[in-house]
Structure formats: C-alpha cells, structure tokens
PDB file of N, CA and C in Angstrom:
ATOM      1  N   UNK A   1    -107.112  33.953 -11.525  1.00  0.00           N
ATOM      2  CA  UNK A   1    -107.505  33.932 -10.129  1.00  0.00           C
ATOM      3  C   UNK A   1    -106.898  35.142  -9.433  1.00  0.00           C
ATOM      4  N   UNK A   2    -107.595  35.386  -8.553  1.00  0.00           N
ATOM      5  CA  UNK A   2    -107.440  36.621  -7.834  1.00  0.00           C
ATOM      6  C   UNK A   2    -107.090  36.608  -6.464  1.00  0.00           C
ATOM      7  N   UNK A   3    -105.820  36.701  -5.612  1.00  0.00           N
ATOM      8  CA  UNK A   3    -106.159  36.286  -4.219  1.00  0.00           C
ATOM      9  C   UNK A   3    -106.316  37.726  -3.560  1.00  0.00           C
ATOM     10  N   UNK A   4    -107.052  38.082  -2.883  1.00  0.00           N
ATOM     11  CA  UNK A   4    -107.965  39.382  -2.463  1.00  0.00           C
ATOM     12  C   UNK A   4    -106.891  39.840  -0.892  1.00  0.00           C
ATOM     13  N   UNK A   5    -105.527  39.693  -1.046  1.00  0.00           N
ATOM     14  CA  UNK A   5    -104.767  40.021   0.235  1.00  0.00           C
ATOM     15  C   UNK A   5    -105.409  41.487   0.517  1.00  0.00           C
ATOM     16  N   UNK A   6    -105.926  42.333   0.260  1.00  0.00           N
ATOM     17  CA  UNK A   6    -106.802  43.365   0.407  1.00  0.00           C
ATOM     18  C   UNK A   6    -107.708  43.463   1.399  1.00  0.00           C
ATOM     19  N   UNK A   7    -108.413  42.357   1.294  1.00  0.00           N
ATOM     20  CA  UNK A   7    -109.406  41.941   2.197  1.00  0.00           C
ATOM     21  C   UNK A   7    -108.884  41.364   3.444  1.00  0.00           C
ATOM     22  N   UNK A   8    -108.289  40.422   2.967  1.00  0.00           N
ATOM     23  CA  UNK A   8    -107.840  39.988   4.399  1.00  0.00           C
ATOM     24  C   UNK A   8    -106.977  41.246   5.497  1.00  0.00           C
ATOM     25  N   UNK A   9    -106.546  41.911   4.893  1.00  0.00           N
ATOM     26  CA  UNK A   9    -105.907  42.917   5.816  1.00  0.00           C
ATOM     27  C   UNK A   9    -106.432  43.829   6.184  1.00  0.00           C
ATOM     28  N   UNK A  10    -107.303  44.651   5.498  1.00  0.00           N
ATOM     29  CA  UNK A  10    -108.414  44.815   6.160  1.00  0.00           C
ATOM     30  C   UNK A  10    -109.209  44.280   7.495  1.00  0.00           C
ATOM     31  N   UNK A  11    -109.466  43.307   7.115  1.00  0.00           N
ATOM     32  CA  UNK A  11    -110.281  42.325   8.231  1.00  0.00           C
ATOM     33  C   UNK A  11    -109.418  42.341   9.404  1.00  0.00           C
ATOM     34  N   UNK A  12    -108.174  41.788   9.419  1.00  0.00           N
ATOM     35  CA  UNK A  12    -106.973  42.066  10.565  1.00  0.00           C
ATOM     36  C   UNK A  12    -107.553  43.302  11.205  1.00  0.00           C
ATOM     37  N   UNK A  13    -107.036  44.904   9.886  1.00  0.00           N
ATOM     38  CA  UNK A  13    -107.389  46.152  11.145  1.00  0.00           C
ATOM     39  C   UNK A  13    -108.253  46.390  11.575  1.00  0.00           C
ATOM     40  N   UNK A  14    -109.324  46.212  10.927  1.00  0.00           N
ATOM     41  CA  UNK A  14    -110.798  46.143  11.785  1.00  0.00           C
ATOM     42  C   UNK A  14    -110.669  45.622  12.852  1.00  0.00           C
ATOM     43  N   UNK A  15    -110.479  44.265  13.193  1.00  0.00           N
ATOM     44  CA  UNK A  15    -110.934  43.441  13.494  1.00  0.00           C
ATOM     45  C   UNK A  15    -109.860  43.913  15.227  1.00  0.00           C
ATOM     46  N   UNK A  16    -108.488  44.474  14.937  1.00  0.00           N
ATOM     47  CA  UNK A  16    -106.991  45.055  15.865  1.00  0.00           C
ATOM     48  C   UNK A  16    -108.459  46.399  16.593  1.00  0.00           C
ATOM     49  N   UNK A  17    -108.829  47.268  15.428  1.00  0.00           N
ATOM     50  CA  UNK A  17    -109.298  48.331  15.988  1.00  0.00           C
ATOM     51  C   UNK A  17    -110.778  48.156  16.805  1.00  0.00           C
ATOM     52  N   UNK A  18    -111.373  46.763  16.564  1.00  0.00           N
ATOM     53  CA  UNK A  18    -112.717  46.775  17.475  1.00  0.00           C
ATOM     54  C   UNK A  18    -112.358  46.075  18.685  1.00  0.00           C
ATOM     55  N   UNK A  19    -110.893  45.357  18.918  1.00  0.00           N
ATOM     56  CA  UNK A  19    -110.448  44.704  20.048  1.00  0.00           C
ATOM     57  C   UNK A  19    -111.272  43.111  19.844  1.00  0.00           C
ATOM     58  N   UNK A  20    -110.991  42.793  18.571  1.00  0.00           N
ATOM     59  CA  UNK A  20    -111.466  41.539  18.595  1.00  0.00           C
ATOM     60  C   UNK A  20    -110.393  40.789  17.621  1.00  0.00           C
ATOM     61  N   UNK A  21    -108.858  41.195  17.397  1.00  0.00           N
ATOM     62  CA  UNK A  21    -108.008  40.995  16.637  1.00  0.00           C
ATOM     63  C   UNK A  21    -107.200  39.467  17.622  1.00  0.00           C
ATOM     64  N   UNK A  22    -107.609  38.278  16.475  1.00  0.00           N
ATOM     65  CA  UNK A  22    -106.745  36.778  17.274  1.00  0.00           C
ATOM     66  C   UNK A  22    -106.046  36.272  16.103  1.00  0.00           C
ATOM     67  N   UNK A  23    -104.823  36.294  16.453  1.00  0.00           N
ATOM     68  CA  UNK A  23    -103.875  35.981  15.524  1.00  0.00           C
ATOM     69  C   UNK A  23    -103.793  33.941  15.333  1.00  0.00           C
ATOM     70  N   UNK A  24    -103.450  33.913  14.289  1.00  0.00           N
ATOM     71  CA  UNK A  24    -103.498  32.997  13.292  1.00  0.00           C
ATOM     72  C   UNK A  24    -103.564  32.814  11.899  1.00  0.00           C
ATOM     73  N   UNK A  25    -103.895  31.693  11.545  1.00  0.00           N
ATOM     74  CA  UNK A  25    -104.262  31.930   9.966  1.00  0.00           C
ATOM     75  C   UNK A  25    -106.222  31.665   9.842  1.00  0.00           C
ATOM     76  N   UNK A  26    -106.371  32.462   8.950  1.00  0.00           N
ATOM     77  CA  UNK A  26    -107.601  32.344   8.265  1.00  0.00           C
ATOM     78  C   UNK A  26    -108.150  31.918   6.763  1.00  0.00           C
ATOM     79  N   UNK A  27    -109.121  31.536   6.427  1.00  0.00           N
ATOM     80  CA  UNK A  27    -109.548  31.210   5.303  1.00  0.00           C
ATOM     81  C   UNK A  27    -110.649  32.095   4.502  1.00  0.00           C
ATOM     82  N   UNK A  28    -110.092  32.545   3.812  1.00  0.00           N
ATOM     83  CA  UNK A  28    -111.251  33.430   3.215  1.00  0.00           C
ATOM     84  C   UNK A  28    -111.348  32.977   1.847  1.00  0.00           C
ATOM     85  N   UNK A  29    -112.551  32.528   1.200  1.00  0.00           N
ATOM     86  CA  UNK A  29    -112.785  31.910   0.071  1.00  0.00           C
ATOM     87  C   UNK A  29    -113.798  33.234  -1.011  1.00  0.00           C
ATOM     88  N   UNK A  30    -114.895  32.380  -1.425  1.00  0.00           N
ATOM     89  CA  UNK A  30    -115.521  33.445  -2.215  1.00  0.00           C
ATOM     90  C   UNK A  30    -116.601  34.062  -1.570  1.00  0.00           C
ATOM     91  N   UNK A  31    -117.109  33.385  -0.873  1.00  0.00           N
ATOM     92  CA  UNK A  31    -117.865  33.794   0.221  1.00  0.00           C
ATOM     93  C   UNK A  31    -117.312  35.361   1.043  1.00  0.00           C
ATOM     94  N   UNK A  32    -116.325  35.132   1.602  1.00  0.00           N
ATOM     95  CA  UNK A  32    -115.621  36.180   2.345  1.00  0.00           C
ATOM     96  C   UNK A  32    -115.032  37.043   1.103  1.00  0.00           C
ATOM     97  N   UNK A  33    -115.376  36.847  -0.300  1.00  0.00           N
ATOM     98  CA  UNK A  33    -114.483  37.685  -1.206  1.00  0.00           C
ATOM     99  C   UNK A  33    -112.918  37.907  -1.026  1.00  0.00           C
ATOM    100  N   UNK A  34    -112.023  36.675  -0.417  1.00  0.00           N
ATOM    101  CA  UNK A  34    -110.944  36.544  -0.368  1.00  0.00           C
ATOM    102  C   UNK A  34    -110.493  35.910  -1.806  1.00  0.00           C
ATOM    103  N   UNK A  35    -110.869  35.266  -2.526  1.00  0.00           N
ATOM    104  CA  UNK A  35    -110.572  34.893  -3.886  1.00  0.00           C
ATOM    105  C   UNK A  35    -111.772  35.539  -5.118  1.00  0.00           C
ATOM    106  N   UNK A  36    -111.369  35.307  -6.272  1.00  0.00           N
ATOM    107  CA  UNK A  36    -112.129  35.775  -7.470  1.00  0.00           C
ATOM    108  C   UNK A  36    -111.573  35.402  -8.443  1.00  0.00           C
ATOM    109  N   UNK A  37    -112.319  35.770  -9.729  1.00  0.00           N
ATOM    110  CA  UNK A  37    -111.449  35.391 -10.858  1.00  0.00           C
ATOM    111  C   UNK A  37    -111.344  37.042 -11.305  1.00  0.00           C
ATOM    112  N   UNK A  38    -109.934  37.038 -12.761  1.00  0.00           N
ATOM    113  CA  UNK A  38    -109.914  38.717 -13.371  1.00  0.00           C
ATOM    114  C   UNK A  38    -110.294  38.361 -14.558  1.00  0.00           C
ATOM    115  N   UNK A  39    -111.186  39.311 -14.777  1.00  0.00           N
ATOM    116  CA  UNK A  39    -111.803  39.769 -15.977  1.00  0.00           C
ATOM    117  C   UNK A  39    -111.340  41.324 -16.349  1.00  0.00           C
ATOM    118  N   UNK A  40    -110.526  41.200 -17.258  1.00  0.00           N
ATOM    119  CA  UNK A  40    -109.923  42.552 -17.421  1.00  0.00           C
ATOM    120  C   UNK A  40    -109.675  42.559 -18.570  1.00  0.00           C
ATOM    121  N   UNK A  41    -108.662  43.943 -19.426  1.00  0.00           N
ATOM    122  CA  UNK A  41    -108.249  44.130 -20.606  1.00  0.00           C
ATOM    123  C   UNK A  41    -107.714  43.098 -21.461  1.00  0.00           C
ATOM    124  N   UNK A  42    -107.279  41.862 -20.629  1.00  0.00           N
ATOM    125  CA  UNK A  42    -106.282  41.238 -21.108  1.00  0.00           C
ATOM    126  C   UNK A  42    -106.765  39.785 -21.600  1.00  0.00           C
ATOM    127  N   UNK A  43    -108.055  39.872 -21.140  1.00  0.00           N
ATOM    128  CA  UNK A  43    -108.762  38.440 -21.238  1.00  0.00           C
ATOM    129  C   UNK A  43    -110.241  38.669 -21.838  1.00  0.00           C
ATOM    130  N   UNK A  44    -110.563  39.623 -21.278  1.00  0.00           N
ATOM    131  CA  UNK A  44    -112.029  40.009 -21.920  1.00  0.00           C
ATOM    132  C   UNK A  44    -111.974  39.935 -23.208  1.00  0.00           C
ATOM    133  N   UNK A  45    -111.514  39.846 -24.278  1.00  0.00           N
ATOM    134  CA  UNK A  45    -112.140  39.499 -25.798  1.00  0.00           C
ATOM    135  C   UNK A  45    -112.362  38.231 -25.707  1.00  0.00           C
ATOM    136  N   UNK A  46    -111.809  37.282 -24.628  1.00  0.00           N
ATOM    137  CA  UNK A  46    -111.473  35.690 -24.567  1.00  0.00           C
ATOM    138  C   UNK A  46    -112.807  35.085 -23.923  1.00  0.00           C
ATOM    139  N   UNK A  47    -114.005  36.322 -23.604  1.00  0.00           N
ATOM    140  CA  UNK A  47    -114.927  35.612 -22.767  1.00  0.00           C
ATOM    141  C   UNK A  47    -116.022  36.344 -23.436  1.00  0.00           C
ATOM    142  N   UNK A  48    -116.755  35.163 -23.267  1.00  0.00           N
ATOM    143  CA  UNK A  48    -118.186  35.736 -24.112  1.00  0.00           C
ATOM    144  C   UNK A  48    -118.969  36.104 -22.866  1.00  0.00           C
ATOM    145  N   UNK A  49    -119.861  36.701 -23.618  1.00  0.00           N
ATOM    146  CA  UNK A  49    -120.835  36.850 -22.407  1.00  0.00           C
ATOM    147  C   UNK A  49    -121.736  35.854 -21.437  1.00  0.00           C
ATOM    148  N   UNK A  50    -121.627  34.765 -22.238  1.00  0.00           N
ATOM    149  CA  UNK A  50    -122.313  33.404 -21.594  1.00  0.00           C
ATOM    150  C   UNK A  50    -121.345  33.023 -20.374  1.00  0.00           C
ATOM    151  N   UNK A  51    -119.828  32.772 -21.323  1.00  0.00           N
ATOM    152  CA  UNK A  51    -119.016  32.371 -19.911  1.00  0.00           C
ATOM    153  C   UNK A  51    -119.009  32.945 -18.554  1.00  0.00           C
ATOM    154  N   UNK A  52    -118.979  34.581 -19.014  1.00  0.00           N
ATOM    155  CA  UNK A  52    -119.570  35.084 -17.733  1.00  0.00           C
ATOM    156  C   UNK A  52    -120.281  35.162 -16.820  1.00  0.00           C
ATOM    157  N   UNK A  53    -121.336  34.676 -17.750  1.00  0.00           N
ATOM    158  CA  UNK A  53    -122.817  34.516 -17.058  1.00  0.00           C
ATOM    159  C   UNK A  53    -122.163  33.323 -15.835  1.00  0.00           C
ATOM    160  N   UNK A  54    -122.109  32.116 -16.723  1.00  0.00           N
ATOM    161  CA  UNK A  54    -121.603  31.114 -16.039  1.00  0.00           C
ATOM    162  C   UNK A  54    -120.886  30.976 -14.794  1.00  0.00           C
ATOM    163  N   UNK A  55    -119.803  31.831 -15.452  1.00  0.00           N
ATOM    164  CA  UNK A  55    -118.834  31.689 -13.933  1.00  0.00           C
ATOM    165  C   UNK A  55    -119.559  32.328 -12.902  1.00  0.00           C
ATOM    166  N   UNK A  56    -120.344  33.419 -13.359  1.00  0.00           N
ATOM    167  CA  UNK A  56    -120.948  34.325 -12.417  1.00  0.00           C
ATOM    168  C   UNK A  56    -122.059  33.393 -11.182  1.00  0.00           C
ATOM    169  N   UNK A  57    -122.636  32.864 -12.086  1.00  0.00           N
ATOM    170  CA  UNK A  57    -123.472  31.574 -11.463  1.00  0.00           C
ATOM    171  C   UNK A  57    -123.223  30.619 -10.845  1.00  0.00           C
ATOM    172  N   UNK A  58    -122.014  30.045 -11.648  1.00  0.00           N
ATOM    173  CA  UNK A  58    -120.975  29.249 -10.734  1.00  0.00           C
ATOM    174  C   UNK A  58    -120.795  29.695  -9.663  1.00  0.00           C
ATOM    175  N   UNK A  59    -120.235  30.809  -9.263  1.00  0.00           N
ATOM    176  CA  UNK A  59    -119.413  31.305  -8.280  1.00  0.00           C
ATOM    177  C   UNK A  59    -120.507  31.711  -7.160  1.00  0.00           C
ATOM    178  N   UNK A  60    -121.919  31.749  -7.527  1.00  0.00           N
ATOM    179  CA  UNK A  60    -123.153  32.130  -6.764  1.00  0.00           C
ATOM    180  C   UNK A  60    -123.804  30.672  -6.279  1.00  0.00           C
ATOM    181  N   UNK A  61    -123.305  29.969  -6.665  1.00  0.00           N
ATOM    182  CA  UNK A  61    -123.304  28.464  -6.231  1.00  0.00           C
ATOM    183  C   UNK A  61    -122.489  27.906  -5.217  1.00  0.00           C
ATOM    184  N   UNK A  62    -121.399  28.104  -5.529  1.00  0.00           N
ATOM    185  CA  UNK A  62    -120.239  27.964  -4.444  1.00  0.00           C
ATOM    186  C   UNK A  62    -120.956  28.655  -3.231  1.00  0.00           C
ATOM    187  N   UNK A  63    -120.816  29.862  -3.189  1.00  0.00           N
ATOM    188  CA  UNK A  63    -121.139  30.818  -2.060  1.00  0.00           C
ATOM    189  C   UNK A  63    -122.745  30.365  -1.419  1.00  0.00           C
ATOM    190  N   UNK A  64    -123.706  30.337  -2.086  1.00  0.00           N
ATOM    191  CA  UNK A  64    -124.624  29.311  -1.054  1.00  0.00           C
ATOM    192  C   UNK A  64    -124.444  27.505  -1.003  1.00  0.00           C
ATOM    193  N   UNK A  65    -123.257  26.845  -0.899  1.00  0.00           N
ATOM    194  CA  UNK A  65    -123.095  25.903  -0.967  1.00  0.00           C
ATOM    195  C   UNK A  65    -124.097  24.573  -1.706  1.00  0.00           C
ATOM    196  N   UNK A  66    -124.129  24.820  -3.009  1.00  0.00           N
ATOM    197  CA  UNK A  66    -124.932  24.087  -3.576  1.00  0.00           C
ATOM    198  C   UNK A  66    -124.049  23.265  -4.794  1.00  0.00           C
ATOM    199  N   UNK A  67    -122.501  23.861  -4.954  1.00  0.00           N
ATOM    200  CA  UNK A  67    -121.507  23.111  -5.283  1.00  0.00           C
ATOM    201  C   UNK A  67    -120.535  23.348  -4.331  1.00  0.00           C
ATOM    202  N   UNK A  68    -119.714  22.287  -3.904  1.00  0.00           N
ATOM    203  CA  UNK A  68    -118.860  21.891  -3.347  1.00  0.00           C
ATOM    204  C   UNK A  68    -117.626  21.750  -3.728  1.00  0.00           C
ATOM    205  N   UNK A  69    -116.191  22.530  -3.385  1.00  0.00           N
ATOM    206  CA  UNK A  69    -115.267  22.726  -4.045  1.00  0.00           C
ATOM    207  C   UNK A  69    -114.305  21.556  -3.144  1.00  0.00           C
ATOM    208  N   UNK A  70    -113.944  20.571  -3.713  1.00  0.00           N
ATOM    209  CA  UNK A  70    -112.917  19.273  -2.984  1.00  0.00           C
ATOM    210  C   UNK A  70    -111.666  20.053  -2.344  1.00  0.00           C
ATOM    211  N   UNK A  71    -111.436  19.962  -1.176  1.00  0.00           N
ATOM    212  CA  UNK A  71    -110.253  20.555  -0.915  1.00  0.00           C
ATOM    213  C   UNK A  71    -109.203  19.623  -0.766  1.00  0.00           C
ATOM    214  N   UNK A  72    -107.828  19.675  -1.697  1.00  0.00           N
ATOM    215  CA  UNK A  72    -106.922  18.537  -2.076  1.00  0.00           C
ATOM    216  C   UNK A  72    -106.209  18.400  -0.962  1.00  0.00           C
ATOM    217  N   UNK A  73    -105.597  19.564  -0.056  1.00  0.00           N
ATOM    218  CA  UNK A  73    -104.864  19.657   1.286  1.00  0.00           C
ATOM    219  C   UNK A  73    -105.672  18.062   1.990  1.00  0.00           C
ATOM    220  N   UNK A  74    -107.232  18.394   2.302  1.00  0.00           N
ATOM    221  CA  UNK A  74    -108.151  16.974   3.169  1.00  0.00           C
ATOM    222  C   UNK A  74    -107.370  15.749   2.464  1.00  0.00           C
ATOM    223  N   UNK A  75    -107.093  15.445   1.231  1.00  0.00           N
ATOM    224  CA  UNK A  75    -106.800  13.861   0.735  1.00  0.00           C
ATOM    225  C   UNK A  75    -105.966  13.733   0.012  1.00  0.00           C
ATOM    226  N   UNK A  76    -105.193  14.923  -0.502  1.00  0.00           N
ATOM    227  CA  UNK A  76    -103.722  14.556  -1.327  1.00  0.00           C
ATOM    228  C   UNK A  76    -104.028  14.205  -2.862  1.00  0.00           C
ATOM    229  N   UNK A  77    -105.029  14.704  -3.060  1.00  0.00           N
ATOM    230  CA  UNK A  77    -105.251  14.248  -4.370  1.00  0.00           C
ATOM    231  C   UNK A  77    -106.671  14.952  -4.908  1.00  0.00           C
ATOM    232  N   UNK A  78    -106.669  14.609  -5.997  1.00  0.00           N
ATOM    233  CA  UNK A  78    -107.401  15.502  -7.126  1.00  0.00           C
ATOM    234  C   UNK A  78    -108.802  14.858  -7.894  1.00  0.00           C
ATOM    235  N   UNK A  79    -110.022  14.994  -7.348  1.00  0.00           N
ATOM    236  CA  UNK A  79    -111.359  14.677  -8.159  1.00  0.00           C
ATOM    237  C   UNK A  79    -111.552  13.762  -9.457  1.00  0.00           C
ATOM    238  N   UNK A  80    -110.543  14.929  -9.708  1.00  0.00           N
ATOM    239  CA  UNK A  80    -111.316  15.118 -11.699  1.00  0.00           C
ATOM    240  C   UNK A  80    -110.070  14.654 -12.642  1.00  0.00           C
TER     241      UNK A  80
END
C-alpha cells in the first residue's frame, strides 16, 4: 500500500495559493489518488499479469462505487 502524502500536500498548496486553503483533516482515498498499491522491483515477479489486471479492475470499481470498502473506524470491527 501506498499512502500518496504527495498528493495531499499538494492539494493544501494549491488549494493556500487559489485562497481556498481550510484547515483540517481530509480524506483522500483512490478516487482522489491519495492511496494505491506498489508494484515495483521488489514484488513484480510475485504478480502475474492477471493479478494485475485484477487489482487494476478492482481498484476501477472502488473508484466508481460499485464495490464498497467497510470502513472499521464506523463499527469497530471487521467484515470478513
């Protein structure tokens, strides 16, 4: 997993430099490309090309809400 602090800070200076900067916390998921998974040197022999496909699809699911990710913070507890 990837947490994309990149993005989010970004978004802050933009957001300081168009005069629309409101402090708090925010949520940026996959949608906002605040999270991801890594696919890199270190894992790529470990993934076929299907899994990829998959997650890829997966993750294109999430983002038009057609799966639903349980958030454990709402109920203290875990789905699956």
């Amino acid at each position: 997993m990837v947490k994309r602090v990149d993005v989010a800070v970004y978004n802050a200076f933009k957001d300081a430099q168009d005069g629309k900067f409101t402090a708090g916390e925010q949520s940026l998921g996959l949608k906002e490309q605040g999270v991801g998974w890594a696919l890199d040197e270190y894992n790529r022999p470990l993934v076929t090309p299907e899994m990829e496909k998959q997650m890829n699809d997966l993750r294109q699911a999430v983002i038009d809400g057609k799966v639903k990710v349980h958030d454990y913070n709402l109920t203290q507890s875990c789905q699956y």
